[in-house]
Protein backbone atom coordinates (compact mmCIF):
# COMPACT_ATOMS: atom_id res chain seq x y z
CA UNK A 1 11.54 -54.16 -39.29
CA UNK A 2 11.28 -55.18 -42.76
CA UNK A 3 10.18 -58.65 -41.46
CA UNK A 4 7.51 -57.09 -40.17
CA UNK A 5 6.55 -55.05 -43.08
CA UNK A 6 6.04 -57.65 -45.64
CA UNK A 7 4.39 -59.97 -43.33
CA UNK A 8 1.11 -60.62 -44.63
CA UNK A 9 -2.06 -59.87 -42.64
CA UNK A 10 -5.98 -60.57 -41.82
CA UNK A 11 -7.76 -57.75 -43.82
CA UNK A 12 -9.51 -57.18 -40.32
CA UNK A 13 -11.99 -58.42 -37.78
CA UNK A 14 -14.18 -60.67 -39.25
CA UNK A 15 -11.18 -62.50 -41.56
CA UNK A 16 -9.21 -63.10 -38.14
CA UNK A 17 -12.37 -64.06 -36.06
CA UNK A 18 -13.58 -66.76 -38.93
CA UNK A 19 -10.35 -68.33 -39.69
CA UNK A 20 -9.74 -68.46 -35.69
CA UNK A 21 -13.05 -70.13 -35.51
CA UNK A 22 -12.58 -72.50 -38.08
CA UNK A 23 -9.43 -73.32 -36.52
CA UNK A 24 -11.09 -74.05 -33.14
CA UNK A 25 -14.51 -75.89 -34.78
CA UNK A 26 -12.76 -79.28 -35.80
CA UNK A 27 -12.94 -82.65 -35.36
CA UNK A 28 -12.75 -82.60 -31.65
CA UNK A 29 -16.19 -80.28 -31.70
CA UNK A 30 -18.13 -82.32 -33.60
CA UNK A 31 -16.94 -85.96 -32.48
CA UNK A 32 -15.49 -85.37 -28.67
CA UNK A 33 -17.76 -82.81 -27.49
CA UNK A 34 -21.05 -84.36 -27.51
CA UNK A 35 -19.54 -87.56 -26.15
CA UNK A 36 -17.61 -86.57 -23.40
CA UNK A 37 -21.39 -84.43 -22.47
CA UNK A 38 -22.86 -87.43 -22.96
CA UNK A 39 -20.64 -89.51 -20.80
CA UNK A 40 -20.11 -86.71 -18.23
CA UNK A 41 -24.06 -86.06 -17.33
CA UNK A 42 -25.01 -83.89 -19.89
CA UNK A 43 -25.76 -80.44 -18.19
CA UNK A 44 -23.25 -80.77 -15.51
CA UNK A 45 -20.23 -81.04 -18.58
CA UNK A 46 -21.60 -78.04 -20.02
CA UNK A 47 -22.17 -76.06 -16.67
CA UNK A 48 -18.40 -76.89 -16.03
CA UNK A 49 -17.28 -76.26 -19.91
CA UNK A 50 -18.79 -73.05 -19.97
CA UNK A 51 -17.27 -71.83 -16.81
CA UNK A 52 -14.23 -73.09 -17.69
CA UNK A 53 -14.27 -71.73 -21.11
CA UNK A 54 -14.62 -68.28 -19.82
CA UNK A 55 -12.34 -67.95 -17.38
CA UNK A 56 -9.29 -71.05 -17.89
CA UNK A 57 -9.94 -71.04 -21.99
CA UNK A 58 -10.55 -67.77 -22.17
CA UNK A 59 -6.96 -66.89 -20.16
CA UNK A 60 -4.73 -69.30 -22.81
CA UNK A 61 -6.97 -67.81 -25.69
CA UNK A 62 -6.21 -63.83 -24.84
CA UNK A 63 -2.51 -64.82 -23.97
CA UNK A 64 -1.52 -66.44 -27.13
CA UNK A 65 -2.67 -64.80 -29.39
CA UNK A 66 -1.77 -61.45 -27.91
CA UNK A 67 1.85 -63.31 -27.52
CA UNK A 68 1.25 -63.67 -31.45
CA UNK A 69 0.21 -60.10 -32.78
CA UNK A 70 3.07 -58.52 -30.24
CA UNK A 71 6.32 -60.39 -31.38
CA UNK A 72 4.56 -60.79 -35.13
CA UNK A 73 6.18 -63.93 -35.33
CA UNK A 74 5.37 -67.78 -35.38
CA UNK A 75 5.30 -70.11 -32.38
CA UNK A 76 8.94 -71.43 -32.74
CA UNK A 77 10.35 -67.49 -32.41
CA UNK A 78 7.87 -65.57 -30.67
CA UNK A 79 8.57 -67.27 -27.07
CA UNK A 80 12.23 -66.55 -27.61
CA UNK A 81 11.61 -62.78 -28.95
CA UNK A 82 8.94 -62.42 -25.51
CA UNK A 83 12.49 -64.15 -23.12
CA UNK A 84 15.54 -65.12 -25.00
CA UNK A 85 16.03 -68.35 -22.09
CA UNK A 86 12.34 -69.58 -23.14
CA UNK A 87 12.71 -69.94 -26.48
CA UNK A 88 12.72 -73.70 -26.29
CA UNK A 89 8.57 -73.36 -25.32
CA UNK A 90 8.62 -72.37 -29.00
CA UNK A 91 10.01 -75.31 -29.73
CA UNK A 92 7.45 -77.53 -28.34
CA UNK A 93 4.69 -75.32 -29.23
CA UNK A 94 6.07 -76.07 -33.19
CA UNK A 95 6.52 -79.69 -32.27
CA UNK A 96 3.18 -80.15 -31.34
CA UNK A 97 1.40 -78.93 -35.02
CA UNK A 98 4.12 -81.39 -36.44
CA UNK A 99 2.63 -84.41 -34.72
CA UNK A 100 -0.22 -83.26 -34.80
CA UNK A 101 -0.89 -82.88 -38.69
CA UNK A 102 -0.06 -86.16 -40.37
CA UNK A 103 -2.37 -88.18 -38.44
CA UNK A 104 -5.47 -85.60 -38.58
CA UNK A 105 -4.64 -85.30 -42.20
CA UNK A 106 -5.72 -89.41 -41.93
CA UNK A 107 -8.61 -88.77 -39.95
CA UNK A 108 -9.51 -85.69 -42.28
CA UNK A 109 -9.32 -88.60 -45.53
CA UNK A 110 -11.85 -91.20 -43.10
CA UNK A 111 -14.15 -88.10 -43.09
CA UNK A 112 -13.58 -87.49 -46.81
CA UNK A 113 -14.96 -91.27 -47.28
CA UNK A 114 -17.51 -91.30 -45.56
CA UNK A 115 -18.89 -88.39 -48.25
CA UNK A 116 -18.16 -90.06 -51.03
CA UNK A 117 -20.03 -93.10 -49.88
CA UNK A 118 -23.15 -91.03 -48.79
CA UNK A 119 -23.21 -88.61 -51.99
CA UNK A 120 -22.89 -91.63 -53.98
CA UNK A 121 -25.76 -93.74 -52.92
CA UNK A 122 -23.55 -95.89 -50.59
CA UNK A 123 -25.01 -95.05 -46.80
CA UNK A 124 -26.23 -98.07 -46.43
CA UNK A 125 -23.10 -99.57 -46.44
CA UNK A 126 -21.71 -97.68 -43.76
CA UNK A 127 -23.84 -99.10 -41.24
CA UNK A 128 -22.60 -102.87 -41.70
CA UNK A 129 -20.43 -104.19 -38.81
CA UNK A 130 -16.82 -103.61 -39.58
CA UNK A 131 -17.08 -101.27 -42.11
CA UNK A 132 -15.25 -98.98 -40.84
CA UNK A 133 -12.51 -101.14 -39.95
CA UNK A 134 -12.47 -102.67 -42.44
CA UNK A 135 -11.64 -99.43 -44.49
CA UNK A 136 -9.21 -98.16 -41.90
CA UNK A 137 -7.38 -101.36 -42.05
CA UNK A 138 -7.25 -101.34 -46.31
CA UNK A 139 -4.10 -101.26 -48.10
CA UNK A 140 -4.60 -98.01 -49.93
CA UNK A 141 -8.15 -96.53 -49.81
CA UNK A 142 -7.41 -94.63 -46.51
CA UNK A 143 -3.74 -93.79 -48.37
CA UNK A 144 -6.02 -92.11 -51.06
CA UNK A 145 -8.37 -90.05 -49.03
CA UNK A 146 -5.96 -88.85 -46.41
CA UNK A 147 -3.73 -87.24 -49.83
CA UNK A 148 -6.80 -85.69 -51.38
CA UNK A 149 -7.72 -84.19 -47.89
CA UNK A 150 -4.06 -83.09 -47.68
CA UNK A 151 -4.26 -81.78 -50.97
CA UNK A 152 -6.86 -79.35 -50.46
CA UNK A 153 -5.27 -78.22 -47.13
CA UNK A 154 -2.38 -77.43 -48.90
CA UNK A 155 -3.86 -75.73 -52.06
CA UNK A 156 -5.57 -72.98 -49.22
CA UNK A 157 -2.48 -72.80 -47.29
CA UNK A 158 -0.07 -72.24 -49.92
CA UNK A 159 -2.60 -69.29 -51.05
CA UNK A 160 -1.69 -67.17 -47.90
CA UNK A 161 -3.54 -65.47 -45.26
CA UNK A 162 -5.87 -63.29 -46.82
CA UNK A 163 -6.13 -64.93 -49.87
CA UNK A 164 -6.29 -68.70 -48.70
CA UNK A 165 -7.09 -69.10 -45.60
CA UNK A 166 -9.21 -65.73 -44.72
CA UNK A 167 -11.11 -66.46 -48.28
CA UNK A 168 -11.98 -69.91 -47.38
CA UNK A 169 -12.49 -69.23 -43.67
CA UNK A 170 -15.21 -66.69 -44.53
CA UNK A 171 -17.49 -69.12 -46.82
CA UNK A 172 -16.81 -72.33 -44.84
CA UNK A 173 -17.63 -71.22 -41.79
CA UNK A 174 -20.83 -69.23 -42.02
CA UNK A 175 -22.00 -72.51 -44.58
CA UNK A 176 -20.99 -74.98 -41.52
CA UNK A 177 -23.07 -72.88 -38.97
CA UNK A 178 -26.08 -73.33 -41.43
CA UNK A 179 -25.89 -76.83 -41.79
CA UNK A 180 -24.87 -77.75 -38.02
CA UNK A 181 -28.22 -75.13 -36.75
CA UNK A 182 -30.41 -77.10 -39.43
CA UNK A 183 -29.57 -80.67 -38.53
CA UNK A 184 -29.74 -79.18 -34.19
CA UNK A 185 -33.10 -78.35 -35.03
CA UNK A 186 -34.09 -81.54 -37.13
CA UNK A 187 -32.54 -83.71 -34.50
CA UNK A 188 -35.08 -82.02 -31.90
CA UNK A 189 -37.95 -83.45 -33.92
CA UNK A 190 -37.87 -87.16 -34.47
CA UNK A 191 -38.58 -90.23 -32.72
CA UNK A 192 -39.26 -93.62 -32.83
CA UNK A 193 -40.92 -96.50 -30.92
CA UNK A 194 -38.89 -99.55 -29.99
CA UNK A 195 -39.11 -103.41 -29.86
CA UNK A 196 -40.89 -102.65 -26.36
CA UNK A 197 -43.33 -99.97 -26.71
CA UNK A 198 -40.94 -96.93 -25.33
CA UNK A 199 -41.19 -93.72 -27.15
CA UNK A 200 -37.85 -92.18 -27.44
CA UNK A 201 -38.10 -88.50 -28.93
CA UNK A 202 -35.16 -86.18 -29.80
CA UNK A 203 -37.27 -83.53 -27.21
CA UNK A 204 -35.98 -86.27 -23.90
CA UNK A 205 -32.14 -86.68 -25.55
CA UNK A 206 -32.35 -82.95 -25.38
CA UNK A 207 -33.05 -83.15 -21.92
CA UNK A 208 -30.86 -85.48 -21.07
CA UNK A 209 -27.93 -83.45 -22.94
CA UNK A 210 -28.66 -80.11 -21.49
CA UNK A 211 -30.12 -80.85 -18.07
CA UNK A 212 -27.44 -81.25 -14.98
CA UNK A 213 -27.32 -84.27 -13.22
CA UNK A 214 -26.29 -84.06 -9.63
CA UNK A 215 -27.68 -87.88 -8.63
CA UNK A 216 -24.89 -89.51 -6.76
CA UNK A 217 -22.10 -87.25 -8.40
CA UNK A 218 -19.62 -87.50 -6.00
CA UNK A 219 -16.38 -84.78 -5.78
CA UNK A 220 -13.97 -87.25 -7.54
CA UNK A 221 -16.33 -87.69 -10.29
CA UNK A 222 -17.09 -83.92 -10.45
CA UNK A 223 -13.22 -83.36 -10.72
CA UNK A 224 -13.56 -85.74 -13.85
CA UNK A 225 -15.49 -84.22 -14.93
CA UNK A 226 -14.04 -80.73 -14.80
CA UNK A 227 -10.80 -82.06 -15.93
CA UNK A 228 -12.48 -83.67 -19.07
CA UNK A 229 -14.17 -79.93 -19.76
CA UNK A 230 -10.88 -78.43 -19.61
CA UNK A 231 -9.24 -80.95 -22.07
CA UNK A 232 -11.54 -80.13 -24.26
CA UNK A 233 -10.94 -76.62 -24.33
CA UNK A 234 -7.24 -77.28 -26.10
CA UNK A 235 -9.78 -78.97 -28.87
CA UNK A 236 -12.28 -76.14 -28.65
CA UNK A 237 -10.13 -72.83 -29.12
CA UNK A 238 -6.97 -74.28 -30.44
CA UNK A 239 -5.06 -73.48 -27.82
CA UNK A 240 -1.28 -74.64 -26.82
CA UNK A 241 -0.23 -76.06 -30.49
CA UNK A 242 1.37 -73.19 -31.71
CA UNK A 243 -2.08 -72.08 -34.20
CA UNK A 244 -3.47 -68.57 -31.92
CA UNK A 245 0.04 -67.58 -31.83
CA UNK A 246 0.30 -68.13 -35.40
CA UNK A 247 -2.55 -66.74 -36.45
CA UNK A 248 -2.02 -64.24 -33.78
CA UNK A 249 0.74 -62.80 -35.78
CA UNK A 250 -1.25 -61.88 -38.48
CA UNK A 251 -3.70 -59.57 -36.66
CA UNK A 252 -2.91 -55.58 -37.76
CA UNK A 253 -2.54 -53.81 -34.58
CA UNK A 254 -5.32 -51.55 -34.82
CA UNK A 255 -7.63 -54.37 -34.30
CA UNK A 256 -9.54 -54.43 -30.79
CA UNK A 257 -7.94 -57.72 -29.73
CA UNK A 258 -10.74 -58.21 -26.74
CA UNK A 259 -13.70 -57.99 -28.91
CA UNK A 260 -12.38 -60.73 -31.02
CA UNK A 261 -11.47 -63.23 -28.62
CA UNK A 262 -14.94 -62.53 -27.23
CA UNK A 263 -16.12 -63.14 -30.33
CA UNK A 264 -14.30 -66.23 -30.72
CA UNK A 265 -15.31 -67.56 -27.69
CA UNK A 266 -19.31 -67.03 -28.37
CA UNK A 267 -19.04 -68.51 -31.86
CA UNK A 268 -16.94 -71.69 -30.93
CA UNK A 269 -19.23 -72.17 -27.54
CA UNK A 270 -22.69 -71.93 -29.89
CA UNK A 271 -20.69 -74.34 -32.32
CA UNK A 272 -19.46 -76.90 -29.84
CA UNK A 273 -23.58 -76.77 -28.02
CA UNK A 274 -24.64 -77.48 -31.61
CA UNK A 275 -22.51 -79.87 -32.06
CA UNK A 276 -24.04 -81.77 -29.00
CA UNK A 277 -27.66 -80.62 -29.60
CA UNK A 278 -26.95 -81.77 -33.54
CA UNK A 279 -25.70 -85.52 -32.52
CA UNK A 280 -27.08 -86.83 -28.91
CA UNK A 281 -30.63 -86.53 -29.30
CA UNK A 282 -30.59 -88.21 -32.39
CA UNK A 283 -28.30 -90.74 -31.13
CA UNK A 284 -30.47 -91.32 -27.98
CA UNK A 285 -33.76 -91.65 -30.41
CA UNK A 286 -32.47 -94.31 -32.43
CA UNK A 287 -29.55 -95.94 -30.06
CA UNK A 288 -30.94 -94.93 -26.22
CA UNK A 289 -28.22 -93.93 -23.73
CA UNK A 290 -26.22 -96.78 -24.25
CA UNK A 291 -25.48 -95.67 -28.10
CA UNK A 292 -24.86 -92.36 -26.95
CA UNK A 293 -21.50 -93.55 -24.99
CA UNK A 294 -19.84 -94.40 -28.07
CA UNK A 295 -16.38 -92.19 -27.85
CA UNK A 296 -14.47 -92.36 -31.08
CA UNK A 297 -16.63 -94.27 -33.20
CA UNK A 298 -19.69 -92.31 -32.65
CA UNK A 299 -19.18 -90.66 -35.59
CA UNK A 300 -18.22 -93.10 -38.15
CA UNK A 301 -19.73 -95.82 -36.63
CA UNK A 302 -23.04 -95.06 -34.58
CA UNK A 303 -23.86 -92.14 -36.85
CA UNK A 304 -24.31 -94.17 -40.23
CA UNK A 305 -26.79 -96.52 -38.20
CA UNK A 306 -28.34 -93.22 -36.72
CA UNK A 307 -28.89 -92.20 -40.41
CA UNK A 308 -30.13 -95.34 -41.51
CA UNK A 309 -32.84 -95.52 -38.92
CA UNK A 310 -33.98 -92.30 -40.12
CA UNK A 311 -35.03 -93.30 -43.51
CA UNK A 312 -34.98 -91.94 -46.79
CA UNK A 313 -34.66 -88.42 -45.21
CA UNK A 314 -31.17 -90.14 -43.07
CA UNK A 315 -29.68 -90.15 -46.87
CA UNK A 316 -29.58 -86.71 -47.03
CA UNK A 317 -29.20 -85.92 -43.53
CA UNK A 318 -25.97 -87.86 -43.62
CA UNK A 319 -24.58 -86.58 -46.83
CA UNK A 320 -25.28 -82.46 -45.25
CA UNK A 321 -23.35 -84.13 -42.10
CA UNK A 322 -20.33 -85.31 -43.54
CA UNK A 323 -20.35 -81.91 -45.54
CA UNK A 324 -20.45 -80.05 -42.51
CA UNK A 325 -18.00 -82.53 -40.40
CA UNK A 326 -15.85 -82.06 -44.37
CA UNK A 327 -15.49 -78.27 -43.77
CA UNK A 328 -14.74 -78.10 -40.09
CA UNK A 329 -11.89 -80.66 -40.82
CA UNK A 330 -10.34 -79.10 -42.94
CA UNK A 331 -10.36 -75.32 -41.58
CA UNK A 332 -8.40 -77.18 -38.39
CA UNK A 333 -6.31 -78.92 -40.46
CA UNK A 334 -5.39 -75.55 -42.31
CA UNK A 335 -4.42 -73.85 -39.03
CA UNK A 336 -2.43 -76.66 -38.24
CA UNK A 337 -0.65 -76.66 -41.20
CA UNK A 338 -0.25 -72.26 -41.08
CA UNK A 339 1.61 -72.59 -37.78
CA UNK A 340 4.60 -75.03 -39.13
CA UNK A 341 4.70 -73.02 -42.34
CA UNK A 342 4.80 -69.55 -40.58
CA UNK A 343 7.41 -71.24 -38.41
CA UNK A 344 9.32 -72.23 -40.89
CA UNK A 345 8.90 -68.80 -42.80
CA UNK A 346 10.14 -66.83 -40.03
CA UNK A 347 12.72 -69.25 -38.65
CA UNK A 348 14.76 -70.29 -42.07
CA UNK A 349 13.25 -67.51 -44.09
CA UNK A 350 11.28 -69.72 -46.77
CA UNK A 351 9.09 -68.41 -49.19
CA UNK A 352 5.20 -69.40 -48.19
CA UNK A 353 5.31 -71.65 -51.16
CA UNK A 354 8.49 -73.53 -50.58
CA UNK A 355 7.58 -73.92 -46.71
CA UNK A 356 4.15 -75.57 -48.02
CA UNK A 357 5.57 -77.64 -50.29
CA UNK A 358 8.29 -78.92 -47.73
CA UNK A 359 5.26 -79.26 -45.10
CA UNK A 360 2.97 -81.09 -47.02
CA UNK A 361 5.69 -83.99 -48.18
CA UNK A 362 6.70 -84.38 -44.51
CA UNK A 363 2.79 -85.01 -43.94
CA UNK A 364 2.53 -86.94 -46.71
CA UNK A 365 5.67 -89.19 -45.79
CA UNK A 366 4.02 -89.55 -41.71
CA UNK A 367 0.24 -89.57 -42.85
CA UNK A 368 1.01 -93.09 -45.22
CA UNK A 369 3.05 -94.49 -41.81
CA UNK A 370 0.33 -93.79 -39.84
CA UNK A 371 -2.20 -95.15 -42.20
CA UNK A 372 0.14 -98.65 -42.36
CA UNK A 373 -0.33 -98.34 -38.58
CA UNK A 374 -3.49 -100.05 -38.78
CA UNK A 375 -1.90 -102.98 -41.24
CA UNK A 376 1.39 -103.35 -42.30
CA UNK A 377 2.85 -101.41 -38.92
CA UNK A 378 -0.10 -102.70 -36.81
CA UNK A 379 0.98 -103.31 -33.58
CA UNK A 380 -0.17 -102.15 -29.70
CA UNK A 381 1.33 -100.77 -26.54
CA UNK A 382 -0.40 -99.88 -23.28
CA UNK A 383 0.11 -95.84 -22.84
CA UNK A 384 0.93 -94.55 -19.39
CA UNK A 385 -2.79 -93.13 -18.81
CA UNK A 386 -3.64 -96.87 -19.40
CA UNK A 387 -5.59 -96.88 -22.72
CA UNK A 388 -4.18 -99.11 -26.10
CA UNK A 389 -3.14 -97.89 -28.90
CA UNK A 390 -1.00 -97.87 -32.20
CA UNK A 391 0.69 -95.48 -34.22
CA UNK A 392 -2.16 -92.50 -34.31
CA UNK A 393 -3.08 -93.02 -30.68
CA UNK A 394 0.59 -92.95 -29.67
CA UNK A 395 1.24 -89.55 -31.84
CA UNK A 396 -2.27 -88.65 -30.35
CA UNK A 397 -1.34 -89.32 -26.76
CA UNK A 398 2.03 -87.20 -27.35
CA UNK A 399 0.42 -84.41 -28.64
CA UNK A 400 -2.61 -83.88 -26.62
CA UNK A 401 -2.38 -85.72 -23.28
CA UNK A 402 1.70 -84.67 -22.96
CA UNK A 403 2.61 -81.76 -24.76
CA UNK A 404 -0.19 -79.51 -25.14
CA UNK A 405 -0.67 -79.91 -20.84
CA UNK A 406 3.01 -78.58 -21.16
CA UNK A 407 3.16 -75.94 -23.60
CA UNK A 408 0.39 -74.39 -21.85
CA UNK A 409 1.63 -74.93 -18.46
CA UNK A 410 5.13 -73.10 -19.24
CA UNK A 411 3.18 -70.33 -21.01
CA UNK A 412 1.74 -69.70 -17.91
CA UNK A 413 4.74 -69.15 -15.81
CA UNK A 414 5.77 -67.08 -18.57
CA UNK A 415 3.97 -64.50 -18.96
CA UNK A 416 2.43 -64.53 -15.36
CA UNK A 417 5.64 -65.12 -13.32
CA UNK A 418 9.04 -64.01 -15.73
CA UNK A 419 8.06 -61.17 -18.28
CA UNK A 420 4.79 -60.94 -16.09
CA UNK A 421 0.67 -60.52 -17.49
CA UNK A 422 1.60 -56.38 -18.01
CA UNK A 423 2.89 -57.64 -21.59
CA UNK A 424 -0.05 -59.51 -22.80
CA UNK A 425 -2.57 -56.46 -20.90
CA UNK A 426 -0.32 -53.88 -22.74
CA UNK A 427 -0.97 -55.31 -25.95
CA UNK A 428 -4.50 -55.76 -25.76
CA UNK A 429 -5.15 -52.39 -24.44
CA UNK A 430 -2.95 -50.93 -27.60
CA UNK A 431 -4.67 -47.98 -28.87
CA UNK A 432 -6.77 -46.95 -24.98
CA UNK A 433 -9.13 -50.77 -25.92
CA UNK A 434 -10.75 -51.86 -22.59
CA UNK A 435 -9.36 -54.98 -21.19
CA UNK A 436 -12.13 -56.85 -20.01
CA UNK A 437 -11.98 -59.26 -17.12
CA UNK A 438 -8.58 -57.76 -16.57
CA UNK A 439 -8.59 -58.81 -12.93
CA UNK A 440 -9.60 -62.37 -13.90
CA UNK A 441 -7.13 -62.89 -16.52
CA UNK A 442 -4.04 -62.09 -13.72
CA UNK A 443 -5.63 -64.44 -10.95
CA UNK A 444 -5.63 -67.28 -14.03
CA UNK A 445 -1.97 -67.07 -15.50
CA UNK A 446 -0.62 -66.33 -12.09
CA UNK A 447 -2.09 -69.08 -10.04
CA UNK A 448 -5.24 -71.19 -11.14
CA UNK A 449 -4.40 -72.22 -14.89
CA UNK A 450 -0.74 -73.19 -13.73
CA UNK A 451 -2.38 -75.67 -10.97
CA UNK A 452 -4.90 -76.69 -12.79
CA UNK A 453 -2.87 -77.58 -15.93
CA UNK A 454 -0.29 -79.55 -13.60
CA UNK A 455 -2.87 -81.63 -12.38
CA UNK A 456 -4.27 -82.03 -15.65
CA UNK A 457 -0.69 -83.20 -17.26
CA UNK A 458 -0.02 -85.66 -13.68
CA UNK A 459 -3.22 -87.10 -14.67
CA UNK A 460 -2.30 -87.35 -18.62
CA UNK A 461 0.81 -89.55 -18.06
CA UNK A 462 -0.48 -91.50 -15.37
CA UNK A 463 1.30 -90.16 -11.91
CA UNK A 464 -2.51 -89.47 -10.74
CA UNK A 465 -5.29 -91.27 -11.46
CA UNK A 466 -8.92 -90.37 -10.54
């Protein structure tokens, strides 16, 4: 009980509900969003996201973090404190934040360059061929970035809950939506004329992003497509790596848990539209559909050349960008960091501070490795979903396509099949709160997340293919 007593605490609502958004609005919002819509027909992604979102995300979303606020512990204890013989799903729901964090600490530094090189004058380097590998592939320069974006991770997550990453949470993410809404609504209003005549405006790529596009979709591509939307939800509301328990844990238990995962789920859905609205039109203007099926690079490669064609005006258009792309990095990277220190806090009862500092030199030690992974440790292997990759795709691949599948899978079974969904409705309806879509959440934990997620995790390592 005195665990629980000195274990420190959202101040309330709005504190939980922004640093759980800021968890979910990352990299994989602003980057893997609008190009998965893009490659996935536009409307018919977000018909399927949406749909998904409320009933598949919004099942994991309710469940962990309810699993979170009624153990008041960390990922790596609270599955053993729900069932003593599942504690090892703790285990992998730690192990997952652990991979996960030296390698987006590298991404966060490539997002932290690309700032410095548009605040200082530099954009126009950025669009030259190779640039970006050729800074990815540098000796140190990526080294340097990746530690400063560490750095400041650290520096909020060593402050605490309310007084790191609630503080933060609540001026970063109201500034983000400002930006992201003003560059949606520029992006809506340019266009250009190209080598042969055709007027490309940001009104058509709007179309094309929003609009559904049934024309030849057969049902294997539709099931693509749904199983793309729902990989994207692990990306979109942090869910199966350990952070909504996490952050679950330090919700006070007078809080109406249902109106702030509703909450959550409007403000990350608005966030990952924007996201789409902010970057496909503009990419269609300047690039036409074939630009817009850039995956990864689209933001640090087709972007710059998006801001380039822009003007004068793509100068500061790209500096508020990286900003904004700057602040959703590094309110992820802070939950990811919060659920191995709270782990570690509750497991080997470490201060916050010495669980931090212990934290940040393993990332420190495994974000240089996987920086060397595109030099001095460069080398490639063919994964069992059949991409290539190197060090970050492997520890990518692990993470997301493997583990996260699984986590979320045995979480499932769980609480629908072994301590049963009364648990997680009990503690949501603490205090006489309305459980809404009470009905919905059993028929998802009991039957249609587990199948869905098995098929999703057969497809991941390669048993299926579609």
């Amino acid at each position: 009980m005195k665990e629980e007593k000195s274990r420190s605490n959202f101040s309330g609502t709005l504190g939980f509900v922004m640093a759980a958004a800021g968890s979910a609005v990352g990299l994989g919002n602003i980057w893997r969003f609008p190009y998965l819509a893009a490659k996935d027909g536009g409307g018919l992604f977000l018909v399927c996201y949406i749909i998904l979102a409320l009933t598949f995300g919004f099942t994991l979303l309710t469940t962990e973090i309810a699993i979170g606020r009624k153990t008041a512990q960390s990922p790596l204890t609270a599955y053993g404190k729900l069932h003593p013989k599942w504690k090892g799903v703790g285990v992998l729901a730690c192990l997952v934040p652990i991979i996960i964090l030296p390698y987006y600490c590298t991404i966060g530094g490539w997002v932290f360059k690309y700032f410095f090189t548009f605040v200082t004058g530099q954009g126009k380097d950025a669009v030259a061929d190779g640039y970006f590998t050729g800074f990815i592939t540098s000796d140190i320069a990526p080294m340097i970035f990746g530690i400063i974006f560490l750095a400041v991770t650290a520096l909020i997550v060593f402050s605490g809950v309310d007084k790191g990453i609630e503080r933060y949470s609540k001026i970063l993410m109201p500034a983000l939506l400002l930006l992201i809404i003003g560059i949606s609504i520029y992006s809506l209003t340019i266009s250009t004329t190209d080598a042969d005549g055709v007027v490309r405006t940001g009104w058509d790529g709007f179309k094309i992003y929003v609009l559904p596009d049934f024309k030849g979709v057969t049902l294997k591509q539709l099931f693509v497509v749904i199983m793309d939307a729902m990989g994207q939800l692990f990306f979109s509301i942090s869910v199966a790596m350990g952070i909504m328990v996490a952050y679950g844990s330090y919700v006070k238990k007078e809080v109406n848990l249902m109106n702030s995962i509703n909450q959550i789920e409007i403000f990350d859905t608005i966030v990952a539209f924007l996201a789409g609205l902010m970057i496909v039109p503009a990419v269609y203007v300047f690039m036409g559909r074939e630009g817009m099926s850039a995956g990864p690079g689209l933001m640090f490669v087709s972007l710059p050349k998006v801001f380039d064609a822009m003007g004068t005006v793509g100068i500061a258009i790209g500096i508020l960008f990286f900003i904004m792309v700057s602040f959703a990095a590094v309110t992820s990277s802070v939950s990811v960091m919060e659920a191995i220190v709270s782990s570690i806090m509750d497991k080997f009862h470490l201060s916050r501070k010495k669980s931090t500092v212990i934290v940040t030199i393993y990332a420190l030690v495994f974000g240089i490795v996987v920086c060397l992974g595109y030099n001095k440790l460069y080398f490639e292997v063919t994964l069992p979903n059949g991409t290539t990759g190197q060090i970050l795709d492997i520890m990518d691949y692990i993470s997301n396509n493997c583990m996260m599948p699984l986590v979320a899978l045995l979480t499932c079974i769980l609480i629908g099949w072994v301590v049963k969904p009364k648990t997680i409705i009990d503690e949501v309806t603490l205090g006489g709160n309305r459980f809404g879509r009470r009905r919905l959440y059993i028929v998802m934990i009991k039957f249609v997340a587990p199948v869905l997620l098995l098929i999703l995790l057969l497809q991941s390592v390669g048993i299926i293919r579609f």
